[in-house]
C-alpha atoms as a PDB file:
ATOM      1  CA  UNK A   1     105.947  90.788  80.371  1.00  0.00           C
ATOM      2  CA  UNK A   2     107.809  87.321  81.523  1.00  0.00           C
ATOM      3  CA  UNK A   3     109.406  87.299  77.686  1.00  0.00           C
ATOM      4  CA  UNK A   4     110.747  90.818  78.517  1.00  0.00           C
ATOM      5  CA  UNK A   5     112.032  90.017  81.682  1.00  0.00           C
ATOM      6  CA  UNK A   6     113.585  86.783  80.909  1.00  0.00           C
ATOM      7  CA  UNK A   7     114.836  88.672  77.752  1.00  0.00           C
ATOM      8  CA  UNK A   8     116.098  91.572  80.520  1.00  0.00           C
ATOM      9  CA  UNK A   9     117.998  88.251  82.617  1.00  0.00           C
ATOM     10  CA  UNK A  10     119.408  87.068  79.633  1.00  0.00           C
ATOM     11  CA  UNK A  11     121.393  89.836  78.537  1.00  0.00           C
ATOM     12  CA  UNK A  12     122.433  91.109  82.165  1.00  0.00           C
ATOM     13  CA  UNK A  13     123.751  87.576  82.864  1.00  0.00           C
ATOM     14  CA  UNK A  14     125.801  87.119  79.798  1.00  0.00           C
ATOM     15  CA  UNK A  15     127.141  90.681  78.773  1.00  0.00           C
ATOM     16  CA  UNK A  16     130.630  90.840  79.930  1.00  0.00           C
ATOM     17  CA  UNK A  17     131.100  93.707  82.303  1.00  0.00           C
ATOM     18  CA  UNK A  18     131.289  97.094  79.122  1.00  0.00           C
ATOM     19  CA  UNK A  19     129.352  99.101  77.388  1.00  0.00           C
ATOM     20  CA  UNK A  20     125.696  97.083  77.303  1.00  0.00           C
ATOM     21  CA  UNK A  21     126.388  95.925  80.550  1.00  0.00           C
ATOM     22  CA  UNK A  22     126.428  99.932  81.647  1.00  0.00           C
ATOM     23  CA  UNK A  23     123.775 100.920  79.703  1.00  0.00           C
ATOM     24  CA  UNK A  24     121.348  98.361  81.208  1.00  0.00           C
ATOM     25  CA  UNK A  25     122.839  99.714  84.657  1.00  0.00           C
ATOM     26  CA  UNK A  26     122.446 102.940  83.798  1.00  0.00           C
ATOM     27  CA  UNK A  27     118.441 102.679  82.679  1.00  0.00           C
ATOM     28  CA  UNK A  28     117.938 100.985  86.331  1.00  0.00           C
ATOM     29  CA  UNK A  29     119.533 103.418  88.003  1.00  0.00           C
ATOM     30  CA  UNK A  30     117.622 106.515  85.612  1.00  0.00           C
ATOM     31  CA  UNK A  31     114.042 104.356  86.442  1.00  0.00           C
ATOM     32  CA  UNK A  32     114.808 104.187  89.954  1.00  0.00           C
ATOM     33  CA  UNK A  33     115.074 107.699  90.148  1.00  0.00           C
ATOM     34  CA  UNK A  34     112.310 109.115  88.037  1.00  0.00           C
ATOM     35  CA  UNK A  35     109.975 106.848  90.318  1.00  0.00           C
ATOM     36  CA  UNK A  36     111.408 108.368  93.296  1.00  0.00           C
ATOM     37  CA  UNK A  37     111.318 111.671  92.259  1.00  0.00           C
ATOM     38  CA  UNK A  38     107.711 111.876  91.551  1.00  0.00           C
ATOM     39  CA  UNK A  39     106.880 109.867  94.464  1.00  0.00           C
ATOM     40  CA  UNK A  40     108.635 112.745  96.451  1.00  0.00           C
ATOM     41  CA  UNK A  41     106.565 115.447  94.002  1.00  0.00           C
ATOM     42  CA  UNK A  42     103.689 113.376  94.729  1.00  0.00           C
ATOM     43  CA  UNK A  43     103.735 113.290  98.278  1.00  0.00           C
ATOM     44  CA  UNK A  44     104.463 116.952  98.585  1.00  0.00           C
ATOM     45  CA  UNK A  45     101.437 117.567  97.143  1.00  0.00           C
ATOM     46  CA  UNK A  46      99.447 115.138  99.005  1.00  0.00           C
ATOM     47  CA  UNK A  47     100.950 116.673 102.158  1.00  0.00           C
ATOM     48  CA  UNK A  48     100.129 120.361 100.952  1.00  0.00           C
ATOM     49  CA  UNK A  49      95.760 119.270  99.847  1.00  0.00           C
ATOM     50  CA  UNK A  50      96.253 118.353 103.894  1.00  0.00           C
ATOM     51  CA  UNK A  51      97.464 121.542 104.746  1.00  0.00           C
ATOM     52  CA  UNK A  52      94.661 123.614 104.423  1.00  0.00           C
ATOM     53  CA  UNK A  53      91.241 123.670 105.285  1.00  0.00           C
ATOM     54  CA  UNK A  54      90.223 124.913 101.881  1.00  0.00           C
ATOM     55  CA  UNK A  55      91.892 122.074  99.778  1.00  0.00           C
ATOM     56  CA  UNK A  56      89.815 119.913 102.167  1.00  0.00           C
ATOM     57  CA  UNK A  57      86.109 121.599 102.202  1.00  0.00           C
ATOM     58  CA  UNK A  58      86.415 121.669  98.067  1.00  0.00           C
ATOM     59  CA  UNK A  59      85.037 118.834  96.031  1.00  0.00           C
ATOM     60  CA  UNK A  60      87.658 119.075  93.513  1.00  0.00           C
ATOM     61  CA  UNK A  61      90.498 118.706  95.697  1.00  0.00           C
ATOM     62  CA  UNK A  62      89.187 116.276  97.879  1.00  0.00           C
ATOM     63  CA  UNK A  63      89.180 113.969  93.871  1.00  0.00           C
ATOM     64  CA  UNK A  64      92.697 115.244  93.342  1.00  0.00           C
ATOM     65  CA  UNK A  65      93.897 114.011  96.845  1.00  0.00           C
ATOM     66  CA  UNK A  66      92.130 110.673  95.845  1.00  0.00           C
ATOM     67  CA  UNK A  67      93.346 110.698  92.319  1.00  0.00           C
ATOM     68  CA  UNK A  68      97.013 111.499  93.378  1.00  0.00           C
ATOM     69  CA  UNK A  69      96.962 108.801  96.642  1.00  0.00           C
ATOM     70  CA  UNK A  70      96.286 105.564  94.065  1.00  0.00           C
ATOM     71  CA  UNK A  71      98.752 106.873  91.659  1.00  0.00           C
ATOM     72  CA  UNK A  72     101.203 107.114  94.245  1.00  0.00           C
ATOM     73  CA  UNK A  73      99.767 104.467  96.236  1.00  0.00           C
ATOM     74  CA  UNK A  74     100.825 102.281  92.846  1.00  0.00           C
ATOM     75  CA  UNK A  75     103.969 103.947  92.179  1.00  0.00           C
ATOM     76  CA  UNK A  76     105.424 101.413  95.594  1.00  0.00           C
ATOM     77  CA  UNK A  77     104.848  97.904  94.490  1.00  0.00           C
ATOM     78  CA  UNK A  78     105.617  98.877  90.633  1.00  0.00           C
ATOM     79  CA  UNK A  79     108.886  99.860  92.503  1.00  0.00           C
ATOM     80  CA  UNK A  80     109.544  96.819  93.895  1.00  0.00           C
ATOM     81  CA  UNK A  81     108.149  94.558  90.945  1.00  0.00           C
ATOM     82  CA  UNK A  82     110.524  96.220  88.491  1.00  0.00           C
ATOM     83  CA  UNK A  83     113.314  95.787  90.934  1.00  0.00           C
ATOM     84  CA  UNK A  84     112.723  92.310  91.658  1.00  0.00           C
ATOM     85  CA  UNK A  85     112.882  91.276  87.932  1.00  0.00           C
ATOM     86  CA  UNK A  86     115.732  93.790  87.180  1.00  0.00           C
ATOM     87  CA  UNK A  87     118.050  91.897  89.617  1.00  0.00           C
ATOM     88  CA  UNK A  88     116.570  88.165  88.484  1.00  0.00           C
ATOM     89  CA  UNK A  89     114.670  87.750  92.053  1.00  0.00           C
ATOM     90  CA  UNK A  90     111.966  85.108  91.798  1.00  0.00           C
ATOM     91  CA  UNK A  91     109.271  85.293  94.684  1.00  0.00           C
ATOM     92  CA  UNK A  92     106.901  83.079  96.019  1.00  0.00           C
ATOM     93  CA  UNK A  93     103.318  82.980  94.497  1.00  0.00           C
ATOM     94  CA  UNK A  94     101.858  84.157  97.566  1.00  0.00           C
ATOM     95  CA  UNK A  95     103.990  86.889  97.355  1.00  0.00           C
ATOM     96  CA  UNK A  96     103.635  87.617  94.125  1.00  0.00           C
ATOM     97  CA  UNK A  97     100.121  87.687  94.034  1.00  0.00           C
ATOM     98  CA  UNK A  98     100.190  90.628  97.002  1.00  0.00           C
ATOM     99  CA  UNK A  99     101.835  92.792  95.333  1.00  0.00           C
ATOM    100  CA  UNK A 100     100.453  92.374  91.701  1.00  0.00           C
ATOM    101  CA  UNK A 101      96.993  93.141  93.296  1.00  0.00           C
ATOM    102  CA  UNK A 102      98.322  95.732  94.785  1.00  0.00           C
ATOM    103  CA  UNK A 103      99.032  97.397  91.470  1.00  0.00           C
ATOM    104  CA  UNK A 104      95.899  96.634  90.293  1.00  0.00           C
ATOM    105  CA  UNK A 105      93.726  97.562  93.158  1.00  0.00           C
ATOM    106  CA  UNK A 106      94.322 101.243  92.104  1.00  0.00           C
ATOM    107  CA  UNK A 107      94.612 100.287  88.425  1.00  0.00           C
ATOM    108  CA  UNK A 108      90.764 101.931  87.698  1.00  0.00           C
ATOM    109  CA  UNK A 109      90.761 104.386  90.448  1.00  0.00           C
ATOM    110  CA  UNK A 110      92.425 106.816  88.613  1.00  0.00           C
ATOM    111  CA  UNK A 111      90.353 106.788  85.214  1.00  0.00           C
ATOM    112  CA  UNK A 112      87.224 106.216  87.187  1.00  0.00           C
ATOM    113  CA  UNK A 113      88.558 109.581  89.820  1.00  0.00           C
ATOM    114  CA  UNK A 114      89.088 111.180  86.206  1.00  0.00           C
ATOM    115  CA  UNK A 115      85.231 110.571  84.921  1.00  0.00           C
ATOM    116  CA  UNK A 116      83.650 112.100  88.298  1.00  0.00           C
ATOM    117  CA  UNK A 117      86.554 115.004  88.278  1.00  0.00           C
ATOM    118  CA  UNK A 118      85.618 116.030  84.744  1.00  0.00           C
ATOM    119  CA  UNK A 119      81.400 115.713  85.788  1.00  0.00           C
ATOM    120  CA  UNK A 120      82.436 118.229  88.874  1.00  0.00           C
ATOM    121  CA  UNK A 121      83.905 120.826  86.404  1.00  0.00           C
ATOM    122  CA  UNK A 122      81.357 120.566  83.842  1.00  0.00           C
ATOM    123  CA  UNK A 123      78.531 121.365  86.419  1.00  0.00           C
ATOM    124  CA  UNK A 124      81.016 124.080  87.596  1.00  0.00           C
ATOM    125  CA  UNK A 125      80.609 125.754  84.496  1.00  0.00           C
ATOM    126  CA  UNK A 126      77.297 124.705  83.209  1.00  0.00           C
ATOM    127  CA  UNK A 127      75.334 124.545  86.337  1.00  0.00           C
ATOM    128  CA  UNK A 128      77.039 127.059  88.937  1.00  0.00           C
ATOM    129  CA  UNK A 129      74.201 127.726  91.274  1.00  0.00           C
ATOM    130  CA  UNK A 130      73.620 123.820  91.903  1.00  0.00           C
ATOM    131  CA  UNK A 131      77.186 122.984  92.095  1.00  0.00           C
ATOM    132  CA  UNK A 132      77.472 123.528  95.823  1.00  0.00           C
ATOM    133  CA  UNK A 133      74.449 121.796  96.292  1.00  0.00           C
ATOM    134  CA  UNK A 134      75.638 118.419  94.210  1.00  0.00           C
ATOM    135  CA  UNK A 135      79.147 118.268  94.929  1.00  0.00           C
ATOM    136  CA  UNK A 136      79.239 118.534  98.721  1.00  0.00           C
ATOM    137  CA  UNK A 137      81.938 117.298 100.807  1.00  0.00           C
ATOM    138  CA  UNK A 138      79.098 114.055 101.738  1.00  0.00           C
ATOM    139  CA  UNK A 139      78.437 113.454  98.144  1.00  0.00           C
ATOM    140  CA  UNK A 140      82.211 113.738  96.955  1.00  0.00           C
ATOM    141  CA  UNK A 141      83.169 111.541  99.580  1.00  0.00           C
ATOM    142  CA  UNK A 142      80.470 108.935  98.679  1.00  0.00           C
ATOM    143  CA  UNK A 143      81.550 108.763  95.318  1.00  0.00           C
ATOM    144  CA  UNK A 144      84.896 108.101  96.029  1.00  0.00           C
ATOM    145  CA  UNK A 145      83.740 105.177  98.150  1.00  0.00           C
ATOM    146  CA  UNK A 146      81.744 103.751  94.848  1.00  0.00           C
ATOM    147  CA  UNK A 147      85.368 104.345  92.729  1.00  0.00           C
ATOM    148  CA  UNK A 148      87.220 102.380  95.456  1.00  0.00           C
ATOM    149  CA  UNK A 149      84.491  98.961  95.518  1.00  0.00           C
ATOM    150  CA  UNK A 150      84.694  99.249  92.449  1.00  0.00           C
ATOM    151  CA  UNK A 151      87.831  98.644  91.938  1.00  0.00           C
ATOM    152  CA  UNK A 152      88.077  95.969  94.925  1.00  0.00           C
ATOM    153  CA  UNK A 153      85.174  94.342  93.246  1.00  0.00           C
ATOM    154  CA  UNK A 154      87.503  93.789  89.898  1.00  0.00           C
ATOM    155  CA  UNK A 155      89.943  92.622  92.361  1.00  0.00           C
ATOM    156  CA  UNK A 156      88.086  89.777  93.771  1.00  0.00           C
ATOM    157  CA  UNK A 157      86.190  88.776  90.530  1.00  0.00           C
ATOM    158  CA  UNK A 158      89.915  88.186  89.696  1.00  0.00           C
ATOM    159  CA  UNK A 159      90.597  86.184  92.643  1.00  0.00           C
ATOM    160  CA  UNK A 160      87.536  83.869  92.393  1.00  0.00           C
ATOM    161  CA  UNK A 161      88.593  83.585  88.536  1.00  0.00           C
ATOM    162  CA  UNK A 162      92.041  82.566  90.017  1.00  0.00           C
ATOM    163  CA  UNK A 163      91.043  80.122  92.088  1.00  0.00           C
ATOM    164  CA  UNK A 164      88.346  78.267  89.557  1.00  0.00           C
ATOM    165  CA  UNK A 165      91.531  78.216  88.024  1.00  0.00           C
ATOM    166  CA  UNK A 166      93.420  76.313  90.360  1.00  0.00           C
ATOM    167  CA  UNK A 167      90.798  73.495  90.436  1.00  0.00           C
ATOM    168  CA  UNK A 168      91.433  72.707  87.637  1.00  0.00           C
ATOM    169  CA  UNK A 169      95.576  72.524  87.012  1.00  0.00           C
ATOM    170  CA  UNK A 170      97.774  71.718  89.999  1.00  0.00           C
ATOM    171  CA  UNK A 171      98.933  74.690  92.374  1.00  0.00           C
ATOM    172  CA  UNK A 172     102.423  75.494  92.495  1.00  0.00           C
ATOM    173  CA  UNK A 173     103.476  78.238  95.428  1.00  0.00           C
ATOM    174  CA  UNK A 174     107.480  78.338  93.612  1.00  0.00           C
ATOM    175  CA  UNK A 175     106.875  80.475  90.658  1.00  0.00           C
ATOM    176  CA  UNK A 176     109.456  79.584  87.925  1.00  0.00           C
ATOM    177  CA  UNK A 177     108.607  82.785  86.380  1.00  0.00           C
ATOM    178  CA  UNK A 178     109.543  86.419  87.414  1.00  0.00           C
ATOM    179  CA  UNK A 179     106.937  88.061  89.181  1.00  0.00           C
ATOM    180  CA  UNK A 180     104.447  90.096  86.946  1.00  0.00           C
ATOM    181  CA  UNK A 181     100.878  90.343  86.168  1.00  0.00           C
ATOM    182  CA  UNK A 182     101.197  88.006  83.064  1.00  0.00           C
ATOM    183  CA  UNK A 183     102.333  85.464  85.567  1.00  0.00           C
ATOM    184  CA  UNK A 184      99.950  85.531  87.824  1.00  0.00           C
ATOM    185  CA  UNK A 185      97.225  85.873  85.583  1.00  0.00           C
ATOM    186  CA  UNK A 186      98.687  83.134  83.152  1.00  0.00           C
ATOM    187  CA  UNK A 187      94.876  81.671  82.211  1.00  0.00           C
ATOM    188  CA  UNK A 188      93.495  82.969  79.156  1.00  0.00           C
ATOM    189  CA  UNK A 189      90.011  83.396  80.809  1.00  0.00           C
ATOM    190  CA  UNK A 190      91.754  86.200  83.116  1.00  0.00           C
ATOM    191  CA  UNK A 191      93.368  87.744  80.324  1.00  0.00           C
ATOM    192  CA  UNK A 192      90.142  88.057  78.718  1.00  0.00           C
ATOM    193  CA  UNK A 193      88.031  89.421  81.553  1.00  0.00           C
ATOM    194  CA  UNK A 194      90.901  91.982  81.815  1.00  0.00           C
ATOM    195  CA  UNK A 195      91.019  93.252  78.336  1.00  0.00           C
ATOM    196  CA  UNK A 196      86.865  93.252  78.600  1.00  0.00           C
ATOM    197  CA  UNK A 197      86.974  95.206  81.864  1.00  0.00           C
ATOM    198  CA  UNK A 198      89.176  97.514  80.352  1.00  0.00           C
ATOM    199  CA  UNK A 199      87.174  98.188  78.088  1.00  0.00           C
ATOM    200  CA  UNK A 200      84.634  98.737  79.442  1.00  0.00           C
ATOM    201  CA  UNK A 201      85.809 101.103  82.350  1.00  0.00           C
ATOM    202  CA  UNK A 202      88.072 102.967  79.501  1.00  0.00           C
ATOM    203  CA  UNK A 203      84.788 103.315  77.277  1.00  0.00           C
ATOM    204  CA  UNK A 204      82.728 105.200  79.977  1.00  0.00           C
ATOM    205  CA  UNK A 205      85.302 107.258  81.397  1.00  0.00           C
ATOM    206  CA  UNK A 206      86.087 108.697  77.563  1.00  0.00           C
ATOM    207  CA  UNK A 207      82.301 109.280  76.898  1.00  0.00           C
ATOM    208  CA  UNK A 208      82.413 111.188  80.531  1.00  0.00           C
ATOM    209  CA  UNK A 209      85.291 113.162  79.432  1.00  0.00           C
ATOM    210  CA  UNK A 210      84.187 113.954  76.045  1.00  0.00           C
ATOM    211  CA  UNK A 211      80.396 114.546  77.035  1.00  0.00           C
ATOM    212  CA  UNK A 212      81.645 117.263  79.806  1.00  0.00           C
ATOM    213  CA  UNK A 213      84.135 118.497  77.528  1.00  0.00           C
ATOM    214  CA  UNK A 214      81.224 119.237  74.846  1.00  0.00           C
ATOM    215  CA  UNK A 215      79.145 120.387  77.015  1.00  0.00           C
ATOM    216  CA  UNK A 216      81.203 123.319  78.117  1.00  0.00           C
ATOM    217  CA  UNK A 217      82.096 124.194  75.138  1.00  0.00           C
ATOM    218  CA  UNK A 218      78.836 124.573  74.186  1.00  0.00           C
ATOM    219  CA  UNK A 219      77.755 126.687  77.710  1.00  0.00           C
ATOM    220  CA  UNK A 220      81.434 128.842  77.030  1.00  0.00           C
ATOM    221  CA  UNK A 221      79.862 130.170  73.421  1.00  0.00           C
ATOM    222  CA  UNK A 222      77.096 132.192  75.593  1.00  0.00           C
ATOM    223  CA  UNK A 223      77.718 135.992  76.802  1.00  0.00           C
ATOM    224  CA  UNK A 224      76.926 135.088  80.314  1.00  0.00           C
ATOM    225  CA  UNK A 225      79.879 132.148  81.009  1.00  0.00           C
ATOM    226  CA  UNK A 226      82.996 133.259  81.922  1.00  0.00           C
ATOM    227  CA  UNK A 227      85.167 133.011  79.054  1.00  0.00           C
ATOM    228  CA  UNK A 228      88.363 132.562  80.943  1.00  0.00           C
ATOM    229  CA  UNK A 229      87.187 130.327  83.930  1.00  0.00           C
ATOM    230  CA  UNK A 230      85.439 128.285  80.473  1.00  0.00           C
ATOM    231  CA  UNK A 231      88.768 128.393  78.980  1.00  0.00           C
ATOM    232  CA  UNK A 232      91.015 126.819  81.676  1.00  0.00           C
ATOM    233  CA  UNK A 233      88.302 123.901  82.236  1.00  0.00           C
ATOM    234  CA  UNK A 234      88.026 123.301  78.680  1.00  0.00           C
ATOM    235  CA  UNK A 235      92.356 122.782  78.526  1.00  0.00           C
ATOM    236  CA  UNK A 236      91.870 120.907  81.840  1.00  0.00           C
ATOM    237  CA  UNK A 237      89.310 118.353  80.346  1.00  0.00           C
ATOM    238  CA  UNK A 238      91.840 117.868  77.633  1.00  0.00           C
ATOM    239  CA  UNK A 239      94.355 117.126  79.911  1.00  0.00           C
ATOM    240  CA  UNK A 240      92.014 114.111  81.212  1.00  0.00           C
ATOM    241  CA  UNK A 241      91.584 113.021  78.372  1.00  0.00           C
ATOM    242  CA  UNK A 242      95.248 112.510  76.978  1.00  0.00           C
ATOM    243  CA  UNK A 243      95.870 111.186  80.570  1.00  0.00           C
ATOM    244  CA  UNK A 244      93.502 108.759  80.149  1.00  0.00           C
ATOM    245  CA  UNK A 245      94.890 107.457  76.825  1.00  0.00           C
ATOM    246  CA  UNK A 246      97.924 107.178  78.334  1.00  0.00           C
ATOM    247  CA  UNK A 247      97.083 105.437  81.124  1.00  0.00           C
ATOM    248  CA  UNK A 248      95.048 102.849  78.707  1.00  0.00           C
ATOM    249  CA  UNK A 249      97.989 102.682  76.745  1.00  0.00           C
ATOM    250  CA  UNK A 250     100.084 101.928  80.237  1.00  0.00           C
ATOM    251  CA  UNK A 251      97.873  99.143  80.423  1.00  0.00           C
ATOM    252  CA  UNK A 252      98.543  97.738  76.793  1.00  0.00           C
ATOM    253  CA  UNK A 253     101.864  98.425  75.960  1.00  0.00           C
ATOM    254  CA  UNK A 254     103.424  94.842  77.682  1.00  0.00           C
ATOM    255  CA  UNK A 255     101.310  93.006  75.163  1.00  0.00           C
ATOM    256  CA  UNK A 256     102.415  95.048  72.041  1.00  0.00           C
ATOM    257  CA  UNK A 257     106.289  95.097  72.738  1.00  0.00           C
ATOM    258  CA  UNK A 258     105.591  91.448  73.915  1.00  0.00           C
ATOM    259  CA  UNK A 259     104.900  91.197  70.009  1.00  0.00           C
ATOM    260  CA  UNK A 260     107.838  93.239  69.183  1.00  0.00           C
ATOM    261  CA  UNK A 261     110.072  91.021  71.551  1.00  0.00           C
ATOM    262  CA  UNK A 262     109.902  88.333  68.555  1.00  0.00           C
ATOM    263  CA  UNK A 263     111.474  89.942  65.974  1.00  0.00           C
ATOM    264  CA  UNK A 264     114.122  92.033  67.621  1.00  0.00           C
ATOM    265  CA  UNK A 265     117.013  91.546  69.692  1.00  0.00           C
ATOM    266  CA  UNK A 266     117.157  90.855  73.324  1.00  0.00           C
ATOM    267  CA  UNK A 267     119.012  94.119  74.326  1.00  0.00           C
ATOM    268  CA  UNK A 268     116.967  96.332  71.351  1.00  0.00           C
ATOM    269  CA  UNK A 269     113.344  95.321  73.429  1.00  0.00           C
ATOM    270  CA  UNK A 270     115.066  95.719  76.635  1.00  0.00           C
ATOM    271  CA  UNK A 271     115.473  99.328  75.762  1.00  0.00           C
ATOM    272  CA  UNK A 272     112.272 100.115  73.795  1.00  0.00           C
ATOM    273  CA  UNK A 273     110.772  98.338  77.382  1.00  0.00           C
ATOM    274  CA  UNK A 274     112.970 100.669  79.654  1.00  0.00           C
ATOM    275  CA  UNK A 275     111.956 103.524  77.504  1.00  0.00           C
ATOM    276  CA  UNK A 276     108.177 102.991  77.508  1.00  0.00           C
ATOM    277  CA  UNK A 277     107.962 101.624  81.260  1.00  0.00           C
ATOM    278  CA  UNK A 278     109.165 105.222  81.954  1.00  0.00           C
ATOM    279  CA  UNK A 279     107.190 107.074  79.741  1.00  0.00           C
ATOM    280  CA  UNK A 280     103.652 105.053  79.624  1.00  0.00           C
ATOM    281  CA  UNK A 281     103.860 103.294  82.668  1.00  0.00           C
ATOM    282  CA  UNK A 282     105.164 105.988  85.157  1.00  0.00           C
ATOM    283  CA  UNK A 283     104.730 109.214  83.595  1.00  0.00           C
ATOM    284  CA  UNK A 284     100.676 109.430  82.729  1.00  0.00           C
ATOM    285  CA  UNK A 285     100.763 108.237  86.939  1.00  0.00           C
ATOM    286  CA  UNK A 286     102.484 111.969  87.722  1.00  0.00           C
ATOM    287  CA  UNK A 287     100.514 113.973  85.352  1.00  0.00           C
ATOM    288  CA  UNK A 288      98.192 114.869  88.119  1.00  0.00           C
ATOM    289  CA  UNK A 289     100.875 116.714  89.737  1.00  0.00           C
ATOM    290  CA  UNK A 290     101.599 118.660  86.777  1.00  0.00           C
ATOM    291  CA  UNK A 291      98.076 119.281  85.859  1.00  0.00           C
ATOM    292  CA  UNK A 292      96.771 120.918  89.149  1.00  0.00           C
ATOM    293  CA  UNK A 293      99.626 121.348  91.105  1.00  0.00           C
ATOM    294  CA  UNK A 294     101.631 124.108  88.962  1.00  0.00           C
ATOM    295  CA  UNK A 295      98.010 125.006  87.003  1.00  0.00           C
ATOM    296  CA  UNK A 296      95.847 125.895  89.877  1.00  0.00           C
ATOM    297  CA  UNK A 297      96.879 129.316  91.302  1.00  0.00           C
ATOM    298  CA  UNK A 298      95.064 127.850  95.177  1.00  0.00           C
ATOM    299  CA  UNK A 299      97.542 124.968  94.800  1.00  0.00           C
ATOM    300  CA  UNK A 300     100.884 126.340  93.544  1.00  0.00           C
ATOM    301  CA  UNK A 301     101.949 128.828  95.754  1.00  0.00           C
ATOM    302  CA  UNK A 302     101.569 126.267  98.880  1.00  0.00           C
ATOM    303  CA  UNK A 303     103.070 123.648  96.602  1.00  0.00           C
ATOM    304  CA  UNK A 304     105.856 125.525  95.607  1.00  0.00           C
ATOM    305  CA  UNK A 305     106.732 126.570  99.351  1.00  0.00           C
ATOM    306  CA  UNK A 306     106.291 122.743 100.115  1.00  0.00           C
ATOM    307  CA  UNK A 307     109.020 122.202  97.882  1.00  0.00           C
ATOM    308  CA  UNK A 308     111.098 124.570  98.290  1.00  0.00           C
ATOM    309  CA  UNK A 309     111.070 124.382 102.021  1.00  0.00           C
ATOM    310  CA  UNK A 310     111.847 120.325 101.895  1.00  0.00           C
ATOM    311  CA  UNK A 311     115.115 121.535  99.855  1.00  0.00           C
ATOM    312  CA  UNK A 312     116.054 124.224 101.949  1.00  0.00           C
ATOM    313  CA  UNK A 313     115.541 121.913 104.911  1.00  0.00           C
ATOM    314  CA  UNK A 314     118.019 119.094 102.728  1.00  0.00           C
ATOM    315  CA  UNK A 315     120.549 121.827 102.340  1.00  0.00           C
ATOM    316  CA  UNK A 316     120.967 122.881 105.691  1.00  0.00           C
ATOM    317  CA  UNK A 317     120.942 119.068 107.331  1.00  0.00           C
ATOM    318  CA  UNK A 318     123.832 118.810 104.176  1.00  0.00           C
ATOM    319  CA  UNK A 319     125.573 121.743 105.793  1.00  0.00           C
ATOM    320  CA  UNK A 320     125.333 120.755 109.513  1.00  0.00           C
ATOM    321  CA  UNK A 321     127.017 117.556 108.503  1.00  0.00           C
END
């Protein structure tokens, strides 16, 4: 990631104002936006599983309100990282260290919320008589307590790695390096632990997803399920699961176009890196939104009123002025 945006620096600074020059503008400005828009989406939808008492006495809304607060939660300081390096803004380490554990505080939230969302709906459907009695509000709320030390116990493995580190080599607080998680993490030790981690979280949440998704599947070929209701979870679990390779591939894709960055030009990766920031590193964030929020027939109606009221409400302040 510091190749790319060093490689990013280096063609901004010595394009002449035209048509590159533009074009790196003009991905900014289109990255920028997408982010904000599904922060907005996202929020909306946060504010709308608030707005009810039903979205918060179900278990599987209550895991959608966590799942969609770390994505968004992680949407701000990838914001402000991307912006910092975009306009060549170097940081203390301090600093720097904040907000890149920031990021990765709710890095494994979301595949871990995805492995205990896809156990709810597969006792939904296989077990329906015990599935008030397992996934209470208590219990639903307890296991989103385990997801979150969990991931704050990655986080300060990673600092006590850090700081072995520092023992060892000299401590400088001026970074000479843009601000990124390969530049924090710059030991090989820590990129180790981090690809083992990954696989390791990645590994059980897949085996979750799959073993639920098999599982109803097998309960939906009976003549007592219902077929639909079997149907829609089945699609939903599939969902999870592509979101969950995309979110693994979120996490991967700075090392492979890190490998690409040798053997192309500076301007060809900084648009194969503006192209798959937006669409591996920001999209599999806001699938959530898409998933439930226009799927579920509780959520969409509210949702779409939400929405719609927040333009109206832009439109009218618009016309007042």
């Amino acid at each position: 990631m510091v190749y790319l945006l060093q490689a990013k620096a280096n063609v901004t600074a010595s394009l002449d104002p035209g048509r590159e020059a533009y074009e790196l503008n003009l991905f900014g400005l289109l990255i920028v936006s997408s982010i904000c828009s599904f922060f907005y989406i996202n929020c909306v939808l946060l504010f709308t599983l608030r707005s009810k008492p039903v979205f918060c006495e179900t278990s599987r809304f209550i895991l959608l309100f966590n799942l969609l607060f770390a994505d968004t939660f992680q949407q701000v300081p990838t914001l402000l990282l991307y912006i910092l390096g975009f306009f060549d803004v170097k940081i203390p380490y301090y600093a720097c260290g904040f907000l890149v554990l920031l990021c990765l505080a709710t890095d494994s939230i979301s595949p871990l919320t995805l492995a205990v969302m896809s156990v709810e709906r597969y006792v939904a459907v296989c077990l329906p008589l015990r599935h008030a009695t397992i996934f209470t509000v208590k219990s639903t709320g307890m296991a989103i307590v385990v997801v979150w030390a969990f991931s704050f116990i990655n986080i300060l493995i990673r600092v006590f790695m850090l700081v072995r580190v520092f023992t060892i080599i000299p401590f400088n607080p001026h970074m000479n390096d843009f601000c990124s998680k390969e530049a924090l993490f710059f030991a090989p030790i820590l990129n180790d632990f981090e690809k083992v981690y990954a696989g390791i979280v990645f590994l059980s949440v897949g085996l979750a997803i799959i073993g639920s998704y098999i599982g109803v599947a097998l309960v939906a070929t009976s003549a007592s399920t219902d077929k639909a209701s079997a149907r829609k979870v089945l699609q939903t679990l599939l969902l999870h699961l592509i979101q969950l390779c995309l979110i693994l591939t979120s996490i991967m894709y700075s090392d492979i176009i890190t490998g690409i960055a040798r053997t192309v030009g500076r301007l060809t990766i900084v648009r194969i890196y503006n192209v798959c920031f937006v669409f591996l590193g920001i999209l599999p964030r806001c699938l959530s939104a898409l998933i439930y929020g226009l799927r579920d027939q509780t959520i969409r109606p509210v949702l779409m009123q939400n929405l719609c009221c927040g333009w109206r409400t832009s439109v009218l302040l618009n016309k007042s002025r």
